[in-house]
C-alpha atoms as a PDB file:
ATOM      1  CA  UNK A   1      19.651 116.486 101.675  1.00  0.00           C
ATOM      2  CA  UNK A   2      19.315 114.664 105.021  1.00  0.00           C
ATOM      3  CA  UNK A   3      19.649 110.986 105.672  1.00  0.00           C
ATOM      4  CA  UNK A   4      16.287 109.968 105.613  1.00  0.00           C
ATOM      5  CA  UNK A   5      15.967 111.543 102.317  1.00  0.00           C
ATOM      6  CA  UNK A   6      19.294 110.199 100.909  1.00  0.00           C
ATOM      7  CA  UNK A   7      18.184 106.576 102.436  1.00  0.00           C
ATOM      8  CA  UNK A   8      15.086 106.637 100.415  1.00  0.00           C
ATOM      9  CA  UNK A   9      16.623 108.118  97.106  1.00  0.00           C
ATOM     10  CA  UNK A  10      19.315 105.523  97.594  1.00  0.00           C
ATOM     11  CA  UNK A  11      16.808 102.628  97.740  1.00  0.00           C
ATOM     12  CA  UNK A  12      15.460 103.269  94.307  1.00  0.00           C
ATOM     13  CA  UNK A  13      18.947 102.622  92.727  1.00  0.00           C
ATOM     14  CA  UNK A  14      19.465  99.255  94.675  1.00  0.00           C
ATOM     15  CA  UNK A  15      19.478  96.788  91.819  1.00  0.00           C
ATOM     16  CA  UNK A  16      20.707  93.969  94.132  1.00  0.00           C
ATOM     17  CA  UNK A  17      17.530  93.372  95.596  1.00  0.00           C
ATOM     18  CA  UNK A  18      16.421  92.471  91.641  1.00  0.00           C
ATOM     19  CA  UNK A  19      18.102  88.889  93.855  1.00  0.00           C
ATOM     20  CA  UNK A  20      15.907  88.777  97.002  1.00  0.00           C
ATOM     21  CA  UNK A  21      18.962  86.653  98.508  1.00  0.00           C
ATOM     22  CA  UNK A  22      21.096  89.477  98.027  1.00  0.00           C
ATOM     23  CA  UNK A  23      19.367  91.537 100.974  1.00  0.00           C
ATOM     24  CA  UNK A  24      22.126  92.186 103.312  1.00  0.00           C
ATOM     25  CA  UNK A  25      24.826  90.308 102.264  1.00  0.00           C
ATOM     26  CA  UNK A  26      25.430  92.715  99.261  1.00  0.00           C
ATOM     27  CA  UNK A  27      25.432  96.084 100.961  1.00  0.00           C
ATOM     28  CA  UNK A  28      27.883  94.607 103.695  1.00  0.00           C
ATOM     29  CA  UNK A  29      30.285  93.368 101.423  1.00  0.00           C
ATOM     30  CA  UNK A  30      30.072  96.656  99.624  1.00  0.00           C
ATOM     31  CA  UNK A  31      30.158  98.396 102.579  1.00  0.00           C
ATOM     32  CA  UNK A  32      33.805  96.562 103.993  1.00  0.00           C
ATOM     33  CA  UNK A  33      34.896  97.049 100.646  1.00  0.00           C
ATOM     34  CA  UNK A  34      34.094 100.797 100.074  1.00  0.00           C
ATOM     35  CA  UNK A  35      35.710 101.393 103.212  1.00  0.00           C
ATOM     36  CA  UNK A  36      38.466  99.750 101.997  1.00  0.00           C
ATOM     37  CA  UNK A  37      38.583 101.801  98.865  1.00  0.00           C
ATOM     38  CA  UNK A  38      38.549 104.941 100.730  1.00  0.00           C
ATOM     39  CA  UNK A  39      41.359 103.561 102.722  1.00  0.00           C
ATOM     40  CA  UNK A  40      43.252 102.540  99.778  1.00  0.00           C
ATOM     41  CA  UNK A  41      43.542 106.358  98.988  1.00  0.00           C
ATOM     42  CA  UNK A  42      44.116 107.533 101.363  1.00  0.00           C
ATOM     43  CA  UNK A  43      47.285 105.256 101.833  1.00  0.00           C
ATOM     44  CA  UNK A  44      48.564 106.135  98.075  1.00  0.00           C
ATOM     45  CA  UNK A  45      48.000 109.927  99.253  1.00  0.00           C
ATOM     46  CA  UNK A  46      50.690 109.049 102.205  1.00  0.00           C
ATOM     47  CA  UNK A  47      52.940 107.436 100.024  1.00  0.00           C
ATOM     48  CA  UNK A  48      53.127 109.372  96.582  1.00  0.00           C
ATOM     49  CA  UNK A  49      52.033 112.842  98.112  1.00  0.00           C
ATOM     50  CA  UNK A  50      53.903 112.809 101.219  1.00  0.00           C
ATOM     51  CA  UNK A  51      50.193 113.318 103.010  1.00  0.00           C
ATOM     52  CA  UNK A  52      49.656 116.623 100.843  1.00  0.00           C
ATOM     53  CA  UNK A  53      45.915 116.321 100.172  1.00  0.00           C
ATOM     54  CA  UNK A  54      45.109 117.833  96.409  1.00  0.00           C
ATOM     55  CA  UNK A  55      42.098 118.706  94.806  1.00  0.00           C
ATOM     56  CA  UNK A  56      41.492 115.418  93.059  1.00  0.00           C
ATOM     57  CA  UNK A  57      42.431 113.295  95.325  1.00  0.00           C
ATOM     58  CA  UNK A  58      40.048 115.096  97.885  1.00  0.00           C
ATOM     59  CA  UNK A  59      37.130 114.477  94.936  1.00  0.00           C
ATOM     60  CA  UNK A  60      37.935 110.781  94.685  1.00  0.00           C
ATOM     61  CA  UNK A  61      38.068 110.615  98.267  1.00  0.00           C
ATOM     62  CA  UNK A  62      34.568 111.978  98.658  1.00  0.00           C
ATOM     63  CA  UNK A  63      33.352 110.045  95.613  1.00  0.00           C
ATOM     64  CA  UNK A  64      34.537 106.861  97.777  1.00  0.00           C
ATOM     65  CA  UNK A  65      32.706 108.544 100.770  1.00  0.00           C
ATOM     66  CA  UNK A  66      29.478 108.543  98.959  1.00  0.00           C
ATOM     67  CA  UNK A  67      30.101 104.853  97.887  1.00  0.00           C
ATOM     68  CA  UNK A  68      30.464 104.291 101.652  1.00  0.00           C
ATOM     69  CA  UNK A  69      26.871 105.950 102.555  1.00  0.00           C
ATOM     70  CA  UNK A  70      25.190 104.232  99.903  1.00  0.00           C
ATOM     71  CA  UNK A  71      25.977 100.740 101.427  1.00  0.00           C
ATOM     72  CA  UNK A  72      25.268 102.312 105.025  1.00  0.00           C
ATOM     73  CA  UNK A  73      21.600 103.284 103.855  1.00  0.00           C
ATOM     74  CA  UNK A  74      20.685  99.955 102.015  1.00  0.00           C
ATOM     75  CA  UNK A  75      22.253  97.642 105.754  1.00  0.00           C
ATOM     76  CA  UNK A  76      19.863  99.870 107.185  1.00  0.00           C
ATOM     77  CA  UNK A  77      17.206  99.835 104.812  1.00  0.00           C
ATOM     78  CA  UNK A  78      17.909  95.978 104.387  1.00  0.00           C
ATOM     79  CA  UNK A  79      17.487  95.912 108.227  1.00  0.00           C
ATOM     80  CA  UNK A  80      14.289  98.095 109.221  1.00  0.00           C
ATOM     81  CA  UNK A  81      16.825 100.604 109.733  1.00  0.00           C
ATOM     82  CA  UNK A  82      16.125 105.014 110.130  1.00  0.00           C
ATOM     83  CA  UNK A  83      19.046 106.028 108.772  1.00  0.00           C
ATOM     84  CA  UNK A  84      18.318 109.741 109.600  1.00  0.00           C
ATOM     85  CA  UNK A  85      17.741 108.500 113.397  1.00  0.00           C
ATOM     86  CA  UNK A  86      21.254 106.875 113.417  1.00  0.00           C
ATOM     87  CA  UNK A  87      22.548 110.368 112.348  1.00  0.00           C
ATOM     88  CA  UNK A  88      20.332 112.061 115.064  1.00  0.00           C
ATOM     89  CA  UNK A  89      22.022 109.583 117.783  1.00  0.00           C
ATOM     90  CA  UNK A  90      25.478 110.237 117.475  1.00  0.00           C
ATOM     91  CA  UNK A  91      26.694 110.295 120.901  1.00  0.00           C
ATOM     92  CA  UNK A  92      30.276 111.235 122.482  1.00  0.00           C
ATOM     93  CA  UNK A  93      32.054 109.305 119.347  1.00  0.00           C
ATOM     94  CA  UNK A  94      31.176 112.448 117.581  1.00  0.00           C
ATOM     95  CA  UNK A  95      33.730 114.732 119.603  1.00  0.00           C
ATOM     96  CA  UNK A  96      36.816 112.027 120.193  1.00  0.00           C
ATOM     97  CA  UNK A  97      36.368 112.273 115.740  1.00  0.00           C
ATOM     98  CA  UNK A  98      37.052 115.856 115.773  1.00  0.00           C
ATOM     99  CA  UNK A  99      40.474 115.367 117.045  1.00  0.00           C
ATOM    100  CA  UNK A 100      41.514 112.428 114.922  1.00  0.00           C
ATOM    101  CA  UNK A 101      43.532 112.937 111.826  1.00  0.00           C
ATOM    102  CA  UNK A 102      42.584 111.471 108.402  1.00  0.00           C
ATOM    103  CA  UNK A 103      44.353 108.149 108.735  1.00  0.00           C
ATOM    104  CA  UNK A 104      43.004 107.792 112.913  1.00  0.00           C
ATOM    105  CA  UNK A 105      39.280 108.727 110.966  1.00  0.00           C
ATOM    106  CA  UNK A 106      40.096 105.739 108.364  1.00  0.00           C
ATOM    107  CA  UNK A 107      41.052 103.388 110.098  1.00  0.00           C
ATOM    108  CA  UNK A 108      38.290 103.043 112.312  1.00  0.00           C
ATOM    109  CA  UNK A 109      35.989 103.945 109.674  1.00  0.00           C
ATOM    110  CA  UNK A 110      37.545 100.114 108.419  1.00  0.00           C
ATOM    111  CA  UNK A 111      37.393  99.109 111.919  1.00  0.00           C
ATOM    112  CA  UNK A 112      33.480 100.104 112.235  1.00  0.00           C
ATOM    113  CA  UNK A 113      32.377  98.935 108.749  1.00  0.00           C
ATOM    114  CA  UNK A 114      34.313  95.280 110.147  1.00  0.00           C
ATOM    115  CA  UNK A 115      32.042  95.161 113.078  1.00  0.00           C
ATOM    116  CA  UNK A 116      28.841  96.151 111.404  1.00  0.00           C
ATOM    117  CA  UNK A 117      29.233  93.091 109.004  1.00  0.00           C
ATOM    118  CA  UNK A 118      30.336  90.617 111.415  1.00  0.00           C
ATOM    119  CA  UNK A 119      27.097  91.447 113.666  1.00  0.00           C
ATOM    120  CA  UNK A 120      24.612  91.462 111.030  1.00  0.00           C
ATOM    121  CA  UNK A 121      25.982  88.359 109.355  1.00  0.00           C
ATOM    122  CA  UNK A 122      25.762  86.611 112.535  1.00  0.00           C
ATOM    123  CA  UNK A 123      22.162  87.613 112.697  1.00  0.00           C
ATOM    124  CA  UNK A 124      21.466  87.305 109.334  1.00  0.00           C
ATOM    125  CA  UNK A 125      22.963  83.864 108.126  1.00  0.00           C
ATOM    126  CA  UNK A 126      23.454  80.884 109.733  1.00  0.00           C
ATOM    127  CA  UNK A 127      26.143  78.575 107.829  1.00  0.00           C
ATOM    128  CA  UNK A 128      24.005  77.355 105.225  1.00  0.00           C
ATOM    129  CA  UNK A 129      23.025  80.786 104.217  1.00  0.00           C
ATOM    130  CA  UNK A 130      19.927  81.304 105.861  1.00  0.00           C
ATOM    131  CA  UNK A 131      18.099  84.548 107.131  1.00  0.00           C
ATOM    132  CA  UNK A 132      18.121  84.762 110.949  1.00  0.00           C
ATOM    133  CA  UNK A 133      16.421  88.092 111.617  1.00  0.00           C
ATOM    134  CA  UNK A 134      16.991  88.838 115.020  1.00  0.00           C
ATOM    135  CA  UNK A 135      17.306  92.253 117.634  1.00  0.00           C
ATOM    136  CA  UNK A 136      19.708  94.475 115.300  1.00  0.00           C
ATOM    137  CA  UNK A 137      19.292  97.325 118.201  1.00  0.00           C
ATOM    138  CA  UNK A 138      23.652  96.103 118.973  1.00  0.00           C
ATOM    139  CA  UNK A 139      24.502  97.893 115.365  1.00  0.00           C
ATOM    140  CA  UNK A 140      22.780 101.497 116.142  1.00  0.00           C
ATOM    141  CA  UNK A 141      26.040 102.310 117.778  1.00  0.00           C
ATOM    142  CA  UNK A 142      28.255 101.234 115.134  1.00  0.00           C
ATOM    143  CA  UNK A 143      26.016 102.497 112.168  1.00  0.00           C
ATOM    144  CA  UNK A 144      25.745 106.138 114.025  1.00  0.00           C
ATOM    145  CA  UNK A 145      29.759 106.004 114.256  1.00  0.00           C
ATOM    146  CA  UNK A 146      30.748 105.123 111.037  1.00  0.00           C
ATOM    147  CA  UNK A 147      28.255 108.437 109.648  1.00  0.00           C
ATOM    148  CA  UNK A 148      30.446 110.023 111.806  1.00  0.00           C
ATOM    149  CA  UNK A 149      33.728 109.007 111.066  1.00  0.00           C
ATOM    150  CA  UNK A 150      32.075 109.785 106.929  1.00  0.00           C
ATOM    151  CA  UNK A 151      31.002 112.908 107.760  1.00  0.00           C
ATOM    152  CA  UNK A 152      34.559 114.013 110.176  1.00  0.00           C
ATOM    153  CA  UNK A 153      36.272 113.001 106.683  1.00  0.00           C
ATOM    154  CA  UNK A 154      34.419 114.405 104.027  1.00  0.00           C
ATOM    155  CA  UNK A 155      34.667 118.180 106.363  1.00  0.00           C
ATOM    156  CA  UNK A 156      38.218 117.716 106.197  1.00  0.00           C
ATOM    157  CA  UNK A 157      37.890 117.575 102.793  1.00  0.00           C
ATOM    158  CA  UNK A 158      36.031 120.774 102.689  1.00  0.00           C
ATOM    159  CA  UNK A 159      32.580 119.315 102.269  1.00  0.00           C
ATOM    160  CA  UNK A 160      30.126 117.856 104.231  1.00  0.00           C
ATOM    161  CA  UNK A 161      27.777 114.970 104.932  1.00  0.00           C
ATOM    162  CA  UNK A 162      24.574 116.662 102.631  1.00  0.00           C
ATOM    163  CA  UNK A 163      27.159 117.312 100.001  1.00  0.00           C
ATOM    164  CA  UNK A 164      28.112 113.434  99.835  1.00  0.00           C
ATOM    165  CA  UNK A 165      25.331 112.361  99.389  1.00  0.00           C
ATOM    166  CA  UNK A 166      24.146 114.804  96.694  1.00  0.00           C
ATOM    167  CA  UNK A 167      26.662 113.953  94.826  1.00  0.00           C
ATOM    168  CA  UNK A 168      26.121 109.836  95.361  1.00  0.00           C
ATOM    169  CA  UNK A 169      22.969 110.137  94.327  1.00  0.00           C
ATOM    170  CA  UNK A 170      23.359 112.599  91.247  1.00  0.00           C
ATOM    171  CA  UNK A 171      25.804 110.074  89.862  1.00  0.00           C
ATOM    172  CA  UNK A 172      23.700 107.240  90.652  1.00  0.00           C
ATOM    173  CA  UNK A 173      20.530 108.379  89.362  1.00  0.00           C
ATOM    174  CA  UNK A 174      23.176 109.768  85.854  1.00  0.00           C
ATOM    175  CA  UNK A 175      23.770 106.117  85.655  1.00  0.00           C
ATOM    176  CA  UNK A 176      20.329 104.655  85.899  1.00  0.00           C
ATOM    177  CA  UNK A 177      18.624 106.835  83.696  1.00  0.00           C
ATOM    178  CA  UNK A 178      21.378 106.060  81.185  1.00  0.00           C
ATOM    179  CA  UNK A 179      21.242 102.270  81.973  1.00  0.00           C
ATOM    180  CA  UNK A 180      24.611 101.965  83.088  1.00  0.00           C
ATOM    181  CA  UNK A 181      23.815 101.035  86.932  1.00  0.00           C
ATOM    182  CA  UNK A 182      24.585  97.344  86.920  1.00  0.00           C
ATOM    183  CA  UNK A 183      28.520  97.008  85.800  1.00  0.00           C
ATOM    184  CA  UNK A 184      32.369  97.716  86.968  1.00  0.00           C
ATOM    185  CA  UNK A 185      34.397 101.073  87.201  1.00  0.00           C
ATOM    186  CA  UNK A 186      33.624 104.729  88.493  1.00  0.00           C
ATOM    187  CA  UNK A 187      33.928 106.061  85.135  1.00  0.00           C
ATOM    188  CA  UNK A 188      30.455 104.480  83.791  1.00  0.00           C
END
């Protein structure tokens, strides 16, 4: 599966927009918090497993991952966004990833997923909450590097970008067809 394909698959499980107001807003705060999720494992991997990744704590990981593309697709689908051309522009960032470790790769995974939502909510909302839709062309950067930081992760953990988002969208698509979309927890 490619990003284009993921992006639009991805779209047809975006409940939030049931809330036209929740355009934007929603998949950045999911987006800072996923990345925050995957960073939260990764931490409890340093400090209960001495750093020794394990099989499930490589699946959660990845799980997380997906979480973390979802959100990317739906800022850029919430934006006008070609997710698959993001991918396709990955510039130098891609080669100073390969030689960062998995903490270096999560951190400015956090770092990225930061920046994205302070541009866009500066474009997007004004203090009173209103939509001010404006050049986004200052995020392509940012969106390309955090697929790359996402996809530098998930091949350390034996996987790959295609496989992430397989997998996000299986499980998404097992929860809307059992009506179980909307609600709290991984295990729905």
């Amino acid at each position: 599966m490619n990003s284009r394909e993921f992006q639009n698959i991805a779209r047809t499980t975006a409940v939030y927009l049931e809330k036209p107001s929740n355009a934007m807003i929603y998949p950045l705060l999911g987006l800072v918090g996923e990345c925050g999720e995957v960073a939260e494992k990764i931490k409890k991997l340093l400090r209960d497993c001495d750093g020794q990744m394990t099989e499930e704590r490589s699946s959660s990981i990845l799980a997380e991952l997906g979480d973390c593309c979802w959100y990317v697709a739906n800022v850029c689908s919430d934006a006008n966004i070609d997710l698959q051309l993001m991918y396709d522009m990955r510039g130098s960032f891609k080669y100073a990833a390969k030689s960062m470790n998995i903490v270096q790769l999560t951190l400015h995974m956090n770092i990225i997923a930061s920046e994205i939502a302070r541009v866009l909510a500066e474009r997007y909302y004004d203090c009173d909450g209103h939509n001010k839709y404006r050049d986004l062309h200052s995020i392509h950067n940012n969106i390309s590097k955090i697929l790359i930081c996402i996809e530098e992760l998930s091949k350390r953990l034996s996987s790959g970008l295609a496989d992430v988002y397989e997998a996000n969208i299986n499980k998404l698509l097992d929860r809307k067809n059992r009506g179980v979309i909307k609600g709290d927890g991984d295990n729905r």
